[in-house]
PDB file of N, CA and C in Angstrom:
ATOM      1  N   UNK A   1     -72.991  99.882 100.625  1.00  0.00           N
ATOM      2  CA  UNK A   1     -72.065 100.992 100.791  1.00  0.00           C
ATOM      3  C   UNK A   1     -70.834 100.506 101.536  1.00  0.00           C
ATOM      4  N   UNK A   2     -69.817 100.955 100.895  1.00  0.00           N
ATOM      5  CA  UNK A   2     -68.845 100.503 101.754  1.00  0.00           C
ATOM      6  C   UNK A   2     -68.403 101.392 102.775  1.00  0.00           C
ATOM      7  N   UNK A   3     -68.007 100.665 103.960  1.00  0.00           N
ATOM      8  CA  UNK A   3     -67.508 101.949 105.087  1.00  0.00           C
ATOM      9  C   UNK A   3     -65.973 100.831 105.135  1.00  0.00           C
ATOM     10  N   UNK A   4     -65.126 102.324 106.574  1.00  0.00           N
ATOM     11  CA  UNK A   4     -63.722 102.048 107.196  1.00  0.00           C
ATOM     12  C   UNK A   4     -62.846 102.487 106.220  1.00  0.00           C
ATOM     13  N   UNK A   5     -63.252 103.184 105.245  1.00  0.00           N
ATOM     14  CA  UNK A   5     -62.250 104.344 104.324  1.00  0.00           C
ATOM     15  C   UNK A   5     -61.668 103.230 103.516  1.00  0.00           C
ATOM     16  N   UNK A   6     -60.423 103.600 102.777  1.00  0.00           N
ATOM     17  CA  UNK A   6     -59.512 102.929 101.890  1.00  0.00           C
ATOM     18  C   UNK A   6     -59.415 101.154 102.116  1.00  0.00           C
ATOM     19  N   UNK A   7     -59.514 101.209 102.916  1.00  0.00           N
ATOM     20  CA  UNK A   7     -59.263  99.494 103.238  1.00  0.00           C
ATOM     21  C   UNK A   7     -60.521  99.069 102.656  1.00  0.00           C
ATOM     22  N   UNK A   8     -61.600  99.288 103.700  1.00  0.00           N
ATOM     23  CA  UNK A   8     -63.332  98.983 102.832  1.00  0.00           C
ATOM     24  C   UNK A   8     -63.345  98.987 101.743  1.00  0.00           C
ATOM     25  N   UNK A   9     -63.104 100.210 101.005  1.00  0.00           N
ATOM     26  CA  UNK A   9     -63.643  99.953  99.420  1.00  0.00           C
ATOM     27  C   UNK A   9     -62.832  98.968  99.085  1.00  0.00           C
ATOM     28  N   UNK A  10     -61.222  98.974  99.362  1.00  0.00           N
ATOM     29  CA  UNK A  10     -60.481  97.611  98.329  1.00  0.00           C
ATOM     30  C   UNK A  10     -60.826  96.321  98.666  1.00  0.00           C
ATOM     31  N   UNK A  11     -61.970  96.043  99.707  1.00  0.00           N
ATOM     32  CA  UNK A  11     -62.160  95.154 100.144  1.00  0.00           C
ATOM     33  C   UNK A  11     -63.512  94.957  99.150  1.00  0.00           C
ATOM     34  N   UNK A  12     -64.319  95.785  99.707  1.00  0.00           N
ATOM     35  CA  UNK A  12     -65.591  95.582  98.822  1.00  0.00           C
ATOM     36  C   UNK A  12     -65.443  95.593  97.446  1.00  0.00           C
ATOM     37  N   UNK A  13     -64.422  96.179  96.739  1.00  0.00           N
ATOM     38  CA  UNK A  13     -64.290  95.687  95.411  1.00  0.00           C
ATOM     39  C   UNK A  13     -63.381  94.531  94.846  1.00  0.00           C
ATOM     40  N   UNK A  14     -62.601  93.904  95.989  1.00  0.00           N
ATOM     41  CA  UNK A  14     -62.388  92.507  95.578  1.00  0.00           C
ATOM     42  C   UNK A  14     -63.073  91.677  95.568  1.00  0.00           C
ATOM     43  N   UNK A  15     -64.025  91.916  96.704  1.00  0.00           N
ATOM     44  CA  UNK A  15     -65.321  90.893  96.644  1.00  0.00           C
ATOM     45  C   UNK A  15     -66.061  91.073  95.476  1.00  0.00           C
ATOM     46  N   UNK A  16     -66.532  92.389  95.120  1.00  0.00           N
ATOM     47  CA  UNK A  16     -67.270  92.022  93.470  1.00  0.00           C
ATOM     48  C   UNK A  16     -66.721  91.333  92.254  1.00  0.00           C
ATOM     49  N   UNK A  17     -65.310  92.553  92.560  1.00  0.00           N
ATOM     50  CA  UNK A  17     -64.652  91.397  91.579  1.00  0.00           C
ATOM     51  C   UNK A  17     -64.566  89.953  91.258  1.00  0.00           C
ATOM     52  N   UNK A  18     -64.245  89.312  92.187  1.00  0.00           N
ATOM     53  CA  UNK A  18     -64.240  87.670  92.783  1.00  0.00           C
ATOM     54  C   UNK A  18     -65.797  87.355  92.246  1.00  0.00           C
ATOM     55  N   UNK A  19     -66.938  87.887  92.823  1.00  0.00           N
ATOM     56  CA  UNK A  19     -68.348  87.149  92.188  1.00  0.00           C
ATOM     57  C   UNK A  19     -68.801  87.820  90.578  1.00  0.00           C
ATOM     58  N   UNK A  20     -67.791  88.954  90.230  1.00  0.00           N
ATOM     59  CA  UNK A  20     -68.479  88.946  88.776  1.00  0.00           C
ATOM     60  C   UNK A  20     -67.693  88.274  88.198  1.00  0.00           C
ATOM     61  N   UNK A  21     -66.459  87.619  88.204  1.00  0.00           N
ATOM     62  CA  UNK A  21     -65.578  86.214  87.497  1.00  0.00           C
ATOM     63  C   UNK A  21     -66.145  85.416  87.706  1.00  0.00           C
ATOM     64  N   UNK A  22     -66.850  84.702  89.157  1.00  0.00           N
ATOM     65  CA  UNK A  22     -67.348  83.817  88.975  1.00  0.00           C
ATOM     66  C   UNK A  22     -68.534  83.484  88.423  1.00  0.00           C
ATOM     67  N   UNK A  23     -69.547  84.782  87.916  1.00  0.00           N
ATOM     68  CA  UNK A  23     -70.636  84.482  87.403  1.00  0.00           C
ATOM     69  C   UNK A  23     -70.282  84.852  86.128  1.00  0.00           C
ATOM     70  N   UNK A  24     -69.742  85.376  85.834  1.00  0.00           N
ATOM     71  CA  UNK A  24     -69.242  85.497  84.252  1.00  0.00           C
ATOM     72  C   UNK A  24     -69.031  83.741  83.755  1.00  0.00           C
ATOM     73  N   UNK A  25     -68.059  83.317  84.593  1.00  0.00           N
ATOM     74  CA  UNK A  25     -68.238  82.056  83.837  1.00  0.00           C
ATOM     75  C   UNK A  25     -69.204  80.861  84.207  1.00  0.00           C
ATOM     76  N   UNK A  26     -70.225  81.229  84.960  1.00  0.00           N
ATOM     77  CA  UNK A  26     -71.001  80.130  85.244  1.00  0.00           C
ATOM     78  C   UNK A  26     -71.642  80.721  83.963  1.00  0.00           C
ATOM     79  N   UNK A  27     -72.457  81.038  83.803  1.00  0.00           N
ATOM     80  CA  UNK A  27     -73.033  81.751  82.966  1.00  0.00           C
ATOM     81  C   UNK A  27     -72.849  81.499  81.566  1.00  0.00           C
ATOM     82  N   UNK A  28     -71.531  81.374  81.388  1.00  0.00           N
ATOM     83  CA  UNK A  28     -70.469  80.751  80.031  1.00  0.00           C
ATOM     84  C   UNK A  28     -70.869  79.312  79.912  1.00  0.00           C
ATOM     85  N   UNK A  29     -70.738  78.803  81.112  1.00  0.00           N
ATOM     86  CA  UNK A  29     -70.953  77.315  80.772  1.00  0.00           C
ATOM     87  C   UNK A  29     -72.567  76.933  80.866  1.00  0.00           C
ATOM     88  N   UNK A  30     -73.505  77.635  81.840  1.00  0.00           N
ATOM     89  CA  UNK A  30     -75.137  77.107  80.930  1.00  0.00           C
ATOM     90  C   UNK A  30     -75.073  77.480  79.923  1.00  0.00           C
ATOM     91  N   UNK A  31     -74.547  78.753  79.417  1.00  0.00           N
ATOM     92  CA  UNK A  31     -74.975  78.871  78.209  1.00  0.00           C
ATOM     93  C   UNK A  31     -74.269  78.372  76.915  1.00  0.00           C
ATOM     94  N   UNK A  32     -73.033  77.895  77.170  1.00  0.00           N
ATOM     95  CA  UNK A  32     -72.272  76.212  76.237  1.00  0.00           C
ATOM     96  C   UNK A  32     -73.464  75.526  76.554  1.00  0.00           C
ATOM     97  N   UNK A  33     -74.007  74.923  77.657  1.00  0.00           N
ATOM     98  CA  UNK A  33     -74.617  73.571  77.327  1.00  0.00           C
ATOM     99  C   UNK A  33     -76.197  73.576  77.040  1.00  0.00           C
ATOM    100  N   UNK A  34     -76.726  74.763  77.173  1.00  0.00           N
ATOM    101  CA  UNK A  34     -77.784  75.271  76.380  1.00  0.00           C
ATOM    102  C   UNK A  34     -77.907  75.623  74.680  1.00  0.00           C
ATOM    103  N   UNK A  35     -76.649  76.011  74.218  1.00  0.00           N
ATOM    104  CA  UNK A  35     -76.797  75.770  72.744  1.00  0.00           C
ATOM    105  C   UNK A  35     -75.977  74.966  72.355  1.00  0.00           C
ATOM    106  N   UNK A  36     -75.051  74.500  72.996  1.00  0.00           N
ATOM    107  CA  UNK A  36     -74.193  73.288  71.984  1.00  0.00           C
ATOM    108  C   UNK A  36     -74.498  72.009  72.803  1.00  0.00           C
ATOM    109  N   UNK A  37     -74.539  71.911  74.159  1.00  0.00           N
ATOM    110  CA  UNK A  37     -74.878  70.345  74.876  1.00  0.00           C
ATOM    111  C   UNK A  37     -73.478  70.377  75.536  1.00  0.00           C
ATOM    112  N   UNK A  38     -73.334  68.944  75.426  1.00  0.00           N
ATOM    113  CA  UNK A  38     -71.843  68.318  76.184  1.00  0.00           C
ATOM    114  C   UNK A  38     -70.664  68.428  75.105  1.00  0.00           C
ATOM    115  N   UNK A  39     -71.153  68.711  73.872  1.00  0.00           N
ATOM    116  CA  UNK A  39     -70.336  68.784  72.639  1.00  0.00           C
ATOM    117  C   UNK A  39     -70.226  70.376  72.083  1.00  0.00           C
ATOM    118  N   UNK A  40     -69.240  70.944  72.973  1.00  0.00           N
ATOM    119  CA  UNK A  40     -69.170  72.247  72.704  1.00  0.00           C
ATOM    120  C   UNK A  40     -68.008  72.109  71.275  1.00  0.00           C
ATOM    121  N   UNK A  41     -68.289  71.654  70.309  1.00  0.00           N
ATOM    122  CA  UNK A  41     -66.630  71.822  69.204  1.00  0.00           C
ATOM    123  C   UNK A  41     -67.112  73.342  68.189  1.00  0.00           C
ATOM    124  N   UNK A  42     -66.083  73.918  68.211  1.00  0.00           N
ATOM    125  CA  UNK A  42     -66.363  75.023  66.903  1.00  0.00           C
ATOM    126  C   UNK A  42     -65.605  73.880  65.814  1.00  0.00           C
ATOM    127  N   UNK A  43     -66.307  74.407  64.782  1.00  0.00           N
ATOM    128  CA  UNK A  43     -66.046  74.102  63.410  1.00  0.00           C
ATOM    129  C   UNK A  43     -64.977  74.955  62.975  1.00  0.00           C
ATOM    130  N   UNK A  44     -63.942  74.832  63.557  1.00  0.00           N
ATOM    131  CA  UNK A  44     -62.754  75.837  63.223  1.00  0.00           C
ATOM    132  C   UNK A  44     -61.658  74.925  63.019  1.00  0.00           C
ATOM    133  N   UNK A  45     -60.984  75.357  61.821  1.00  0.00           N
ATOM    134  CA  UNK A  45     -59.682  74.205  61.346  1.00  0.00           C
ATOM    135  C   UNK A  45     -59.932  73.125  60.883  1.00  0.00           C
ATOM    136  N   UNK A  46     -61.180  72.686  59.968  1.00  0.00           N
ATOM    137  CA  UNK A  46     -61.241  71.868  59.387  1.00  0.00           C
ATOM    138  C   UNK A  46     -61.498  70.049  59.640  1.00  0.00           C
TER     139      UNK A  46
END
């Protein structure tokens, strides 16, 4: 819960913000190297 009124919440929601970017892309990258490896290439453009 956030307390200290207006300041708190923009505080407590920069902080989520900040750790759901950063787990958004950790997340991105096990899961590149869980189905493609170290060789992430799309087959796009020939």
């Amino acid at each position: 819960t956030a307390g200290g009124g207006p300041v708190g919440v923009g505080t407590a929601t920069a902080k989520s913000m900040v750790l759901n970017t950063v787990m958004v892309h950790l997340v991105g990258m096990l899961g590149t190297q869980i189905f493609w490896g170290a060789n992430p290439r799309a087959p796009i453009g020939g």
